[in-house]
PDB file of N, CA and C in Angstrom:
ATOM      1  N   UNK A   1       5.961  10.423   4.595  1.00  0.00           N
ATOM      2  CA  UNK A   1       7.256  10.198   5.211  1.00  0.00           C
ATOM      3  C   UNK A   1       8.357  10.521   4.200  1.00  0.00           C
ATOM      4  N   UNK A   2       9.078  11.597   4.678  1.00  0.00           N
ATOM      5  CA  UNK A   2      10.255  11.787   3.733  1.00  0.00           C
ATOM      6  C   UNK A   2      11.354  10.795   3.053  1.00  0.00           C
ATOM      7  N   UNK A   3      11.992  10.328   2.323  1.00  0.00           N
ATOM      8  CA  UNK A   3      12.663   9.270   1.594  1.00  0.00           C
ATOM      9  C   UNK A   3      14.172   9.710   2.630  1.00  0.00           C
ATOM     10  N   UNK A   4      14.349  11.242   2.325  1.00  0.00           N
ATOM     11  CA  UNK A   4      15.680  11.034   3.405  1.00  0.00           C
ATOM     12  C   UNK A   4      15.525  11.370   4.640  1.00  0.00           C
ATOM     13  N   UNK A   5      15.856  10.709   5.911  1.00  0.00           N
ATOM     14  CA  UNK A   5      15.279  10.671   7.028  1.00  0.00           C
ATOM     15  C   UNK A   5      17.093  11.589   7.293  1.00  0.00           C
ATOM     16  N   UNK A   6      16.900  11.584   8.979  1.00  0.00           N
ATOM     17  CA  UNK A   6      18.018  12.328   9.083  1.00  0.00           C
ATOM     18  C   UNK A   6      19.356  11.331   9.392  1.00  0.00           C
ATOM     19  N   UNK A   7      18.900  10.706   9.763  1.00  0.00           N
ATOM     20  CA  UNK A   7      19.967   9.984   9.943  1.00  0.00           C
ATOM     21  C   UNK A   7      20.765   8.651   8.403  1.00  0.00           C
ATOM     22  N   UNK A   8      19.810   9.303   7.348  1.00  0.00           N
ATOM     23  CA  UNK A   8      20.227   8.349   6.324  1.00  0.00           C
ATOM     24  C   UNK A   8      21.182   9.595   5.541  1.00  0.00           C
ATOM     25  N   UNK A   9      20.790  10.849   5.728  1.00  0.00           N
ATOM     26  CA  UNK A   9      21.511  11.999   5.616  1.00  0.00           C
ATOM     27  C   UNK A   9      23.090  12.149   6.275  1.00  0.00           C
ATOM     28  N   UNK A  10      23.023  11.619   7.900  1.00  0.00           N
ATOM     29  CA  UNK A  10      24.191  11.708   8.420  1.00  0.00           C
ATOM     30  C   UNK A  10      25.312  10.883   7.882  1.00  0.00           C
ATOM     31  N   UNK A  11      24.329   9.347   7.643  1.00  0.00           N
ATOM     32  CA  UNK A  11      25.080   8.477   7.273  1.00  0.00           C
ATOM     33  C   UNK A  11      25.692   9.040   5.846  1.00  0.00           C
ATOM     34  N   UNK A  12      25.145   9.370   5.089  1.00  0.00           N
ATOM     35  CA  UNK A  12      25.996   9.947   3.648  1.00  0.00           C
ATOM     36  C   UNK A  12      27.055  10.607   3.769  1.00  0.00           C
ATOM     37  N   UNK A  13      26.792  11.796   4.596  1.00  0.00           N
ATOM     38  CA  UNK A  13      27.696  12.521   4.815  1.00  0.00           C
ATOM     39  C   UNK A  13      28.986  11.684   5.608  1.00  0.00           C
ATOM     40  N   UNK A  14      28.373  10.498   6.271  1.00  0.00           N
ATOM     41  CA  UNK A  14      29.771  10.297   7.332  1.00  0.00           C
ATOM     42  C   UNK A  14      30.745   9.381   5.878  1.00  0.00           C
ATOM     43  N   UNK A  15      29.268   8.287   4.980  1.00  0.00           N
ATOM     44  CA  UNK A  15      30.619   7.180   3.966  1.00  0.00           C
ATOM     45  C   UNK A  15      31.526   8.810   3.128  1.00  0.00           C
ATOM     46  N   UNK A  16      30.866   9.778   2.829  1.00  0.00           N
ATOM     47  CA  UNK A  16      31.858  10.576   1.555  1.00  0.00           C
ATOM     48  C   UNK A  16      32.159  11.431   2.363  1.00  0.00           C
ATOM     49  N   UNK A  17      31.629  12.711   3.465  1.00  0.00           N
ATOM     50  CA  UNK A  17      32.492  13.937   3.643  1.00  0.00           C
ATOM     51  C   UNK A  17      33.459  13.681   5.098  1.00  0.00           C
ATOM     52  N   UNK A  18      33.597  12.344   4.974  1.00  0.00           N
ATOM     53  CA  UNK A  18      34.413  12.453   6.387  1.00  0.00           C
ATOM     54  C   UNK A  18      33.739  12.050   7.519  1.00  0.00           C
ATOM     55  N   UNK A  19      32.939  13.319   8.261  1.00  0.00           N
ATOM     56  CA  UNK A  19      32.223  13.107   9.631  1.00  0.00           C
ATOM     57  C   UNK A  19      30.800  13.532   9.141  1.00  0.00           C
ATOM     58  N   UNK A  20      29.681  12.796   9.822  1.00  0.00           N
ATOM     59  CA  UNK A  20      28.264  13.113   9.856  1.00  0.00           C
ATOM     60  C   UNK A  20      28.111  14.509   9.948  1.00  0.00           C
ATOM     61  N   UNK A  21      29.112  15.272  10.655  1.00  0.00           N
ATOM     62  CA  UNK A  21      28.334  16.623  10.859  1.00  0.00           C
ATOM     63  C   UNK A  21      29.094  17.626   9.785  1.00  0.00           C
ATOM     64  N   UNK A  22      30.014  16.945   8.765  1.00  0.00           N
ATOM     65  CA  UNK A  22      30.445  17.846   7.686  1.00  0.00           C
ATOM     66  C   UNK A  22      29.906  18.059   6.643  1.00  0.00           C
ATOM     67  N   UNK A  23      28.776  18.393   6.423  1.00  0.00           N
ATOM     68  CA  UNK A  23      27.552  18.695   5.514  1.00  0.00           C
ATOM     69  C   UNK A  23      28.049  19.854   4.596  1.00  0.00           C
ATOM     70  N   UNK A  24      29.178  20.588   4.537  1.00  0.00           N
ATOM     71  CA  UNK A  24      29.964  20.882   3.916  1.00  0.00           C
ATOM     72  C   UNK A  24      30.874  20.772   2.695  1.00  0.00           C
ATOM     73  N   UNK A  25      31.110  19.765   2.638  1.00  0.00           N
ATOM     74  CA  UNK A  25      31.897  19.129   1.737  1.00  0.00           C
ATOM     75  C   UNK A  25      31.068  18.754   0.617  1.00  0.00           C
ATOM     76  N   UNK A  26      32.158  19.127  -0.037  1.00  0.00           N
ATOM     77  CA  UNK A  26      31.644  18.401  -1.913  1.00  0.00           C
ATOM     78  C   UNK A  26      31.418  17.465  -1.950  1.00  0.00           C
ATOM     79  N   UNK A  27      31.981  16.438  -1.564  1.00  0.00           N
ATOM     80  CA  UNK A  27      32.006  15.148  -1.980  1.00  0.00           C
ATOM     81  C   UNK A  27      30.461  14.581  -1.052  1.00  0.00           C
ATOM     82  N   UNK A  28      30.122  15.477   0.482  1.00  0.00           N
ATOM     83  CA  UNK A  28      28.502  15.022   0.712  1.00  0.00           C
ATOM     84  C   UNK A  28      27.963  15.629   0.398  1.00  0.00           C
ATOM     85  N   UNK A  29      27.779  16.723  -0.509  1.00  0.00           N
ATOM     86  CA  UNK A  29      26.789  17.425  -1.029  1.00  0.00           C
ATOM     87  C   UNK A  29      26.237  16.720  -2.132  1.00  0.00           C
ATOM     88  N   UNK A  30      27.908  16.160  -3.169  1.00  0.00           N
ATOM     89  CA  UNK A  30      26.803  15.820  -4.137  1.00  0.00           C
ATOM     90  C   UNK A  30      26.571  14.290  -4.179  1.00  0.00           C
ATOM     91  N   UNK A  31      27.086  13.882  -2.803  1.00  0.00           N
ATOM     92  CA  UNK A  31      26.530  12.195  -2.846  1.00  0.00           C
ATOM     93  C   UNK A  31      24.811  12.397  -2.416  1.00  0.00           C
ATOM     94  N   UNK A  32      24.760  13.464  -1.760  1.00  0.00           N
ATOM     95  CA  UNK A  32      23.065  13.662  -1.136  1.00  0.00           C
ATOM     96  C   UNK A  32      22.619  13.579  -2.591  1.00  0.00           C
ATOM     97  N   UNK A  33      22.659  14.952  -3.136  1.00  0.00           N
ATOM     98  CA  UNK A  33      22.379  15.475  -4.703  1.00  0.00           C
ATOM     99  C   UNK A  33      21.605  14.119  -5.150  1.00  0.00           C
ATOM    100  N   UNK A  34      22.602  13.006  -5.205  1.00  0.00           N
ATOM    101  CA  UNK A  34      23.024  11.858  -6.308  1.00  0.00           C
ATOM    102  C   UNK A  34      21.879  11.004  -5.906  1.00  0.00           C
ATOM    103  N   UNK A  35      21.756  10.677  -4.381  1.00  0.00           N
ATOM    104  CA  UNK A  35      20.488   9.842  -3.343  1.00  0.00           C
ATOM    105  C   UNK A  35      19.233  10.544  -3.777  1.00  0.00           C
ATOM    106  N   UNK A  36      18.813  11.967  -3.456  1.00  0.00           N
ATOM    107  CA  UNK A  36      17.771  12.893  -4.369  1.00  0.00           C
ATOM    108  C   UNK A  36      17.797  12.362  -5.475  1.00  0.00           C
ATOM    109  N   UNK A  37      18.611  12.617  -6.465  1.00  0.00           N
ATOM    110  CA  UNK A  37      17.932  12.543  -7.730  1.00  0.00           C
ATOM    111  C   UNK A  37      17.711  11.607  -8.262  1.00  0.00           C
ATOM    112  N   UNK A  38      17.879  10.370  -7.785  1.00  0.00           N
ATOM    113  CA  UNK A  38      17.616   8.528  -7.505  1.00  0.00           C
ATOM    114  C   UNK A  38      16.219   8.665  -7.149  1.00  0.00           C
ATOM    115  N   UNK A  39      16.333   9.176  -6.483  1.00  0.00           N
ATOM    116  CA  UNK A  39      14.335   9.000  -6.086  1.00  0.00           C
ATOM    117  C   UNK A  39      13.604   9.731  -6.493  1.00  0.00           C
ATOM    118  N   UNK A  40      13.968  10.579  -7.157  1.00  0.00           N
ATOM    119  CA  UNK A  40      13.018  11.364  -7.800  1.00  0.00           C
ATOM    120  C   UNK A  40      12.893  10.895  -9.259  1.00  0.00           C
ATOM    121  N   UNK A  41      13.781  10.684  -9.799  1.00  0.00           N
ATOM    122  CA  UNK A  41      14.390   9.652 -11.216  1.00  0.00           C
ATOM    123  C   UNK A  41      12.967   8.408 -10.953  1.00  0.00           C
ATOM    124  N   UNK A  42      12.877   8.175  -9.378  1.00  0.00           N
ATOM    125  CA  UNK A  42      12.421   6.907  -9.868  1.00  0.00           C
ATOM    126  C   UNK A  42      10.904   7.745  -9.430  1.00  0.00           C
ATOM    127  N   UNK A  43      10.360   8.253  -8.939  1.00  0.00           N
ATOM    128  CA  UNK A  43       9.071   8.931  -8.527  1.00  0.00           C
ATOM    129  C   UNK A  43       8.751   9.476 -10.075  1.00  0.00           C
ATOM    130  N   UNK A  44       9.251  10.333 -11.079  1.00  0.00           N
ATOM    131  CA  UNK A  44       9.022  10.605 -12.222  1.00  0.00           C
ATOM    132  C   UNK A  44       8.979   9.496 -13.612  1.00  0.00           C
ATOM    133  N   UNK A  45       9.378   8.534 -13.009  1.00  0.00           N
ATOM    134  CA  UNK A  45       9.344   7.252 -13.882  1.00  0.00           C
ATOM    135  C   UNK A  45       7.608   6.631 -13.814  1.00  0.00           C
ATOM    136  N   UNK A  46       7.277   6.678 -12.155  1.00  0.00           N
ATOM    137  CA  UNK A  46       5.723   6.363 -12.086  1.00  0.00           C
ATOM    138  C   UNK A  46       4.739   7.551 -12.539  1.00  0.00           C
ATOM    139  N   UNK A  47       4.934   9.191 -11.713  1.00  0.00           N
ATOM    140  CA  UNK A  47       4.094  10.354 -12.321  1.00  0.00           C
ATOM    141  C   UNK A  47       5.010  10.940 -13.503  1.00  0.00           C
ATOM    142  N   UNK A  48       4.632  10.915 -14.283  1.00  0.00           N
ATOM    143  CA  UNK A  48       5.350  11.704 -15.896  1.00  0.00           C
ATOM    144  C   UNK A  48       5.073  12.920 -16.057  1.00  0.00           C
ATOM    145  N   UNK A  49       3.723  13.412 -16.241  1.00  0.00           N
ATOM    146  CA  UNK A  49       3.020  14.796 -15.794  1.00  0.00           C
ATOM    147  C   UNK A  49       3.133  15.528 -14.712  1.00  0.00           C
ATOM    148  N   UNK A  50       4.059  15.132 -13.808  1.00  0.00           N
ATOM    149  CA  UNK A  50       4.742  16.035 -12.472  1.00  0.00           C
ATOM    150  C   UNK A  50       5.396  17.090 -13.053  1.00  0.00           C
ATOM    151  N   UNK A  51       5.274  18.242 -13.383  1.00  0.00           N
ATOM    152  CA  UNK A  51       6.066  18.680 -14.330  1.00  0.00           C
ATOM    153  C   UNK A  51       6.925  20.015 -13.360  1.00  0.00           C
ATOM    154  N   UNK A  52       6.398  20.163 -12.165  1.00  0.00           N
ATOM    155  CA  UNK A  52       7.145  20.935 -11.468  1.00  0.00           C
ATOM    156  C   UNK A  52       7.841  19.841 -10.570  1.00  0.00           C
ATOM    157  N   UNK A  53       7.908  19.109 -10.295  1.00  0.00           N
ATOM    158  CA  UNK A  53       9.231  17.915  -9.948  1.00  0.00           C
ATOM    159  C   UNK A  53      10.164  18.137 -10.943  1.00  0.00           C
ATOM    160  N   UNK A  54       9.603  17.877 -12.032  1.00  0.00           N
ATOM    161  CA  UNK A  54      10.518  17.417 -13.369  1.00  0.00           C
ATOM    162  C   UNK A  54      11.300  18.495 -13.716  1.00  0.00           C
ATOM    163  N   UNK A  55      11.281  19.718 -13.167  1.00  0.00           N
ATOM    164  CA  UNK A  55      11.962  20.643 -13.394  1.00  0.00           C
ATOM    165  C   UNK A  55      13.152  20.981 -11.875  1.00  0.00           C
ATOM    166  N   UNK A  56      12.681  20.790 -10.457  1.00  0.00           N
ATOM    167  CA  UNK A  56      13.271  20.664  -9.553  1.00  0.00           C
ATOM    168  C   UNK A  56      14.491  19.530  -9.643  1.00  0.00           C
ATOM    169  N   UNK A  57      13.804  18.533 -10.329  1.00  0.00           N
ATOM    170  CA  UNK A  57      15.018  17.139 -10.947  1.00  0.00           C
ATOM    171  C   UNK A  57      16.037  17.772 -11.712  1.00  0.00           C
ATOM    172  N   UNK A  58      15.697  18.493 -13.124  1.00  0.00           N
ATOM    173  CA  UNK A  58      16.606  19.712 -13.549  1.00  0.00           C
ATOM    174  C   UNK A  58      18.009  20.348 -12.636  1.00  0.00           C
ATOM    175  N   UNK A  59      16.737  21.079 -11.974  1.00  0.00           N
ATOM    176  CA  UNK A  59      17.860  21.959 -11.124  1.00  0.00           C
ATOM    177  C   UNK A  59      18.575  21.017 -10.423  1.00  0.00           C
ATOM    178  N   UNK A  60      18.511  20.301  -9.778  1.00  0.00           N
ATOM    179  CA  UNK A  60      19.451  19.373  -8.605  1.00  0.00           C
ATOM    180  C   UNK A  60      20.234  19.064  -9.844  1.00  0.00           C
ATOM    181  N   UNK A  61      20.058  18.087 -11.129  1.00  0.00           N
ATOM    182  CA  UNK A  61      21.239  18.228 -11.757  1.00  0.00           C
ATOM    183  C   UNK A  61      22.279  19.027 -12.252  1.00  0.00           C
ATOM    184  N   UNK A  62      22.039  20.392 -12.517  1.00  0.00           N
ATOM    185  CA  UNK A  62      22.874  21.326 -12.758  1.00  0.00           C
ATOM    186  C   UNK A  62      23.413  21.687 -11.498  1.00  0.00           C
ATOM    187  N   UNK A  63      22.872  21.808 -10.278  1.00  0.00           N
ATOM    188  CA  UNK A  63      23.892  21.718  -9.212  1.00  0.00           C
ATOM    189  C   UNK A  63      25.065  20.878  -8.576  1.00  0.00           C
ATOM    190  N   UNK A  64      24.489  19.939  -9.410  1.00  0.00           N
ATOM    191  CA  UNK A  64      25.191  18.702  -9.094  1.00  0.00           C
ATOM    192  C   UNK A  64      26.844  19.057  -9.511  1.00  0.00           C
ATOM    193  N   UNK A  65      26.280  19.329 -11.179  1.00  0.00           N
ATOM    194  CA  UNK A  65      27.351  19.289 -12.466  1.00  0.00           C
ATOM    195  C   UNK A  65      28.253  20.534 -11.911  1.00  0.00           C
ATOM    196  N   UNK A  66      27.680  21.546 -11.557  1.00  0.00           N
ATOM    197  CA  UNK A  66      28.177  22.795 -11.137  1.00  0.00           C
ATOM    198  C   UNK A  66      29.611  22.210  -9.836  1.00  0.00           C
ATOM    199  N   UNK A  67      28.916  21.479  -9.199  1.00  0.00           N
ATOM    200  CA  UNK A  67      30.050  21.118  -7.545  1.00  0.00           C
ATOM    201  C   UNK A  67      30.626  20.126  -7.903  1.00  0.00           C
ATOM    202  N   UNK A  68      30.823  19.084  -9.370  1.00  0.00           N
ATOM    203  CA  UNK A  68      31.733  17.999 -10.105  1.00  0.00           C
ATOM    204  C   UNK A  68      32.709  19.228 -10.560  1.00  0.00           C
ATOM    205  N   UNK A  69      32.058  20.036 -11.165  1.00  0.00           N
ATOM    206  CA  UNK A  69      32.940  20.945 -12.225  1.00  0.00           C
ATOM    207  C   UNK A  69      33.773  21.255 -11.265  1.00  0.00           C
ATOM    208  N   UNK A  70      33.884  22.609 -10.118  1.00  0.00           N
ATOM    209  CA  UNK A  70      34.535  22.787  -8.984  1.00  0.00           C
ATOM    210  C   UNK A  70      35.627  21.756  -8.290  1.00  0.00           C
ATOM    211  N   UNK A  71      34.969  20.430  -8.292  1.00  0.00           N
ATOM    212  CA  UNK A  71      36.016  19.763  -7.926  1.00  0.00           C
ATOM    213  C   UNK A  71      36.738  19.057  -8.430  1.00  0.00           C
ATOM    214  N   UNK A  72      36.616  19.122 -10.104  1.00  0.00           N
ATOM    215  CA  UNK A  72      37.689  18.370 -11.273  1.00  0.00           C
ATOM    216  C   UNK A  72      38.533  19.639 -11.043  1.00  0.00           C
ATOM    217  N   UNK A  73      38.112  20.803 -10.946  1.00  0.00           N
ATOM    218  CA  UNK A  73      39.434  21.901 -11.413  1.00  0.00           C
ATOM    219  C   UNK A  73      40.028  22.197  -9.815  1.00  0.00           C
ATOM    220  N   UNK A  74      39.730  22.016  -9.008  1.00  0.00           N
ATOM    221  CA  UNK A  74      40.525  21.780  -7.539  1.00  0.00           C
ATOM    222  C   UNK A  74      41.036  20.502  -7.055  1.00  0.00           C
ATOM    223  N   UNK A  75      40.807  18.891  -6.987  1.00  0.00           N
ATOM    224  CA  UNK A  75      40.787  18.400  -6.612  1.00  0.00           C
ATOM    225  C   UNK A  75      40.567  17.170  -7.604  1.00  0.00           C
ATOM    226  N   UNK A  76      41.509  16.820  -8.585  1.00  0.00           N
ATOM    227  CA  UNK A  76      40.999  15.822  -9.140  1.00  0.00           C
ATOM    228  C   UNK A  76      40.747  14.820  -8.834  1.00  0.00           C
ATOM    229  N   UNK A  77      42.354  13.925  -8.058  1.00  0.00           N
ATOM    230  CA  UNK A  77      42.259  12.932  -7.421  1.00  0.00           C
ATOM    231  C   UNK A  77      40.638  12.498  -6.742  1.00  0.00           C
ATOM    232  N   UNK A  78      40.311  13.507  -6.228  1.00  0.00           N
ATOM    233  CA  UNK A  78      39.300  13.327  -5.292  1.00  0.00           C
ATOM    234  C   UNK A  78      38.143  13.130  -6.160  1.00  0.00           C
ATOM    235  N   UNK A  79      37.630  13.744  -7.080  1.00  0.00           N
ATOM    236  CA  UNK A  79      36.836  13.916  -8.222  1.00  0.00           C
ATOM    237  C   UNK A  79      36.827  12.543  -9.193  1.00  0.00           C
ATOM    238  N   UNK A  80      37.927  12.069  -9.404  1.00  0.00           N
ATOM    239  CA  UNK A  80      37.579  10.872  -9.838  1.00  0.00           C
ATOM    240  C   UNK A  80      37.428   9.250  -8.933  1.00  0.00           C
ATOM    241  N   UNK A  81      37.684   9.779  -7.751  1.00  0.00           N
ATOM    242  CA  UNK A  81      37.608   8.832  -6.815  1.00  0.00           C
ATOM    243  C   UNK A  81      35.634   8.856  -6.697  1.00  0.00           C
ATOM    244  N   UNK A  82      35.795  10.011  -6.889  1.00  0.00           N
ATOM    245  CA  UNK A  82      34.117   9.905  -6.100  1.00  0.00           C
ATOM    246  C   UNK A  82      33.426   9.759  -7.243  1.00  0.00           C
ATOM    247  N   UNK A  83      33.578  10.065  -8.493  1.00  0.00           N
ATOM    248  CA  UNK A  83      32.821   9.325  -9.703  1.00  0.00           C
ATOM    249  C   UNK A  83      32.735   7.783  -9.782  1.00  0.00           C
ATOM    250  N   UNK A  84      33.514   7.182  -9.408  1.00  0.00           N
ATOM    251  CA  UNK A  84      34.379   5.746  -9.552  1.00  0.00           C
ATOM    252  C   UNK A  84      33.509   5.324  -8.314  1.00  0.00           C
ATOM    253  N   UNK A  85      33.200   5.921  -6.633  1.00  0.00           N
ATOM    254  CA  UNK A  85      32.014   5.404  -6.051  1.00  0.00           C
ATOM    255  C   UNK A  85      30.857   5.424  -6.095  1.00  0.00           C
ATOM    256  N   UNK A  86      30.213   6.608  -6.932  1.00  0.00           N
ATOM    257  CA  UNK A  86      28.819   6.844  -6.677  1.00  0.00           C
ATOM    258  C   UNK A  86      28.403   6.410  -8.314  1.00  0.00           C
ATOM    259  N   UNK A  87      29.303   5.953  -8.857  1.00  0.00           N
ATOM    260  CA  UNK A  87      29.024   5.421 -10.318  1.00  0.00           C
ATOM    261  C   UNK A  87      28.398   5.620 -11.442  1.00  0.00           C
ATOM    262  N   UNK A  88      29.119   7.131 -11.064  1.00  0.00           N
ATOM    263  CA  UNK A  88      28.480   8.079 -12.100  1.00  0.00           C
ATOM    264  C   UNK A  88      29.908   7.920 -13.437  1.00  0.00           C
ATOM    265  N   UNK A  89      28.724   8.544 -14.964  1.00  0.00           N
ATOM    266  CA  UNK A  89      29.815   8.936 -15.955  1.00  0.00           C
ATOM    267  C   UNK A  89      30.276   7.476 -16.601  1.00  0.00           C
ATOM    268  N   UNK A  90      29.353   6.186 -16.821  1.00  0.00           N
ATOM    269  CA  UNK A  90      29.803   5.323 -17.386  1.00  0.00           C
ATOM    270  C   UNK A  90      30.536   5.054 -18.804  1.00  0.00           C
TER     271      UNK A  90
END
């Protein structure tokens, strides 16, 4: 059974990009990102030797960093609002 079902997906998208069906937006892309790499963070905490996870974990973070970067230099306000919820960058 998948960890994100679809409707725990919609719901993300509806608390950060506005509406459930704006899957679009920065701010639900990388709150998904952020839910992913929470469970995989914690799935690689139990298998250690997953080592092609452990590299997919990788990539989702540099995508992550890539769509923060984008939206500190467009949109700060917004950029530090959404660090300040998803409680990233302590």
């Amino acid at each position: 059974m998948p960890y994100l079902t679809k409707e725990k997906k919609a719901s993300i998208f509806a608390e950060y990009g506005g509406k459930a069906t704006n899957t679009g937006s920065i701010e639900g892309q990388v709150a998904l990102l952020t839910e992913r790499i929470t469970e995989i963070s914690n799935h690689l905490q139990a298998n250690q030797k997953d080592h092609s996870t452990q590299r997919g974990l990788m990539k989702m973070v540099g995508q992550r960093k890539r769509l923060l970067g984008y939206m500190q230099k467009h949109n700060l306000q917004g950029y530090r609002a959404l660090i300040e919820k998803l409680g990233l960058r302590k």
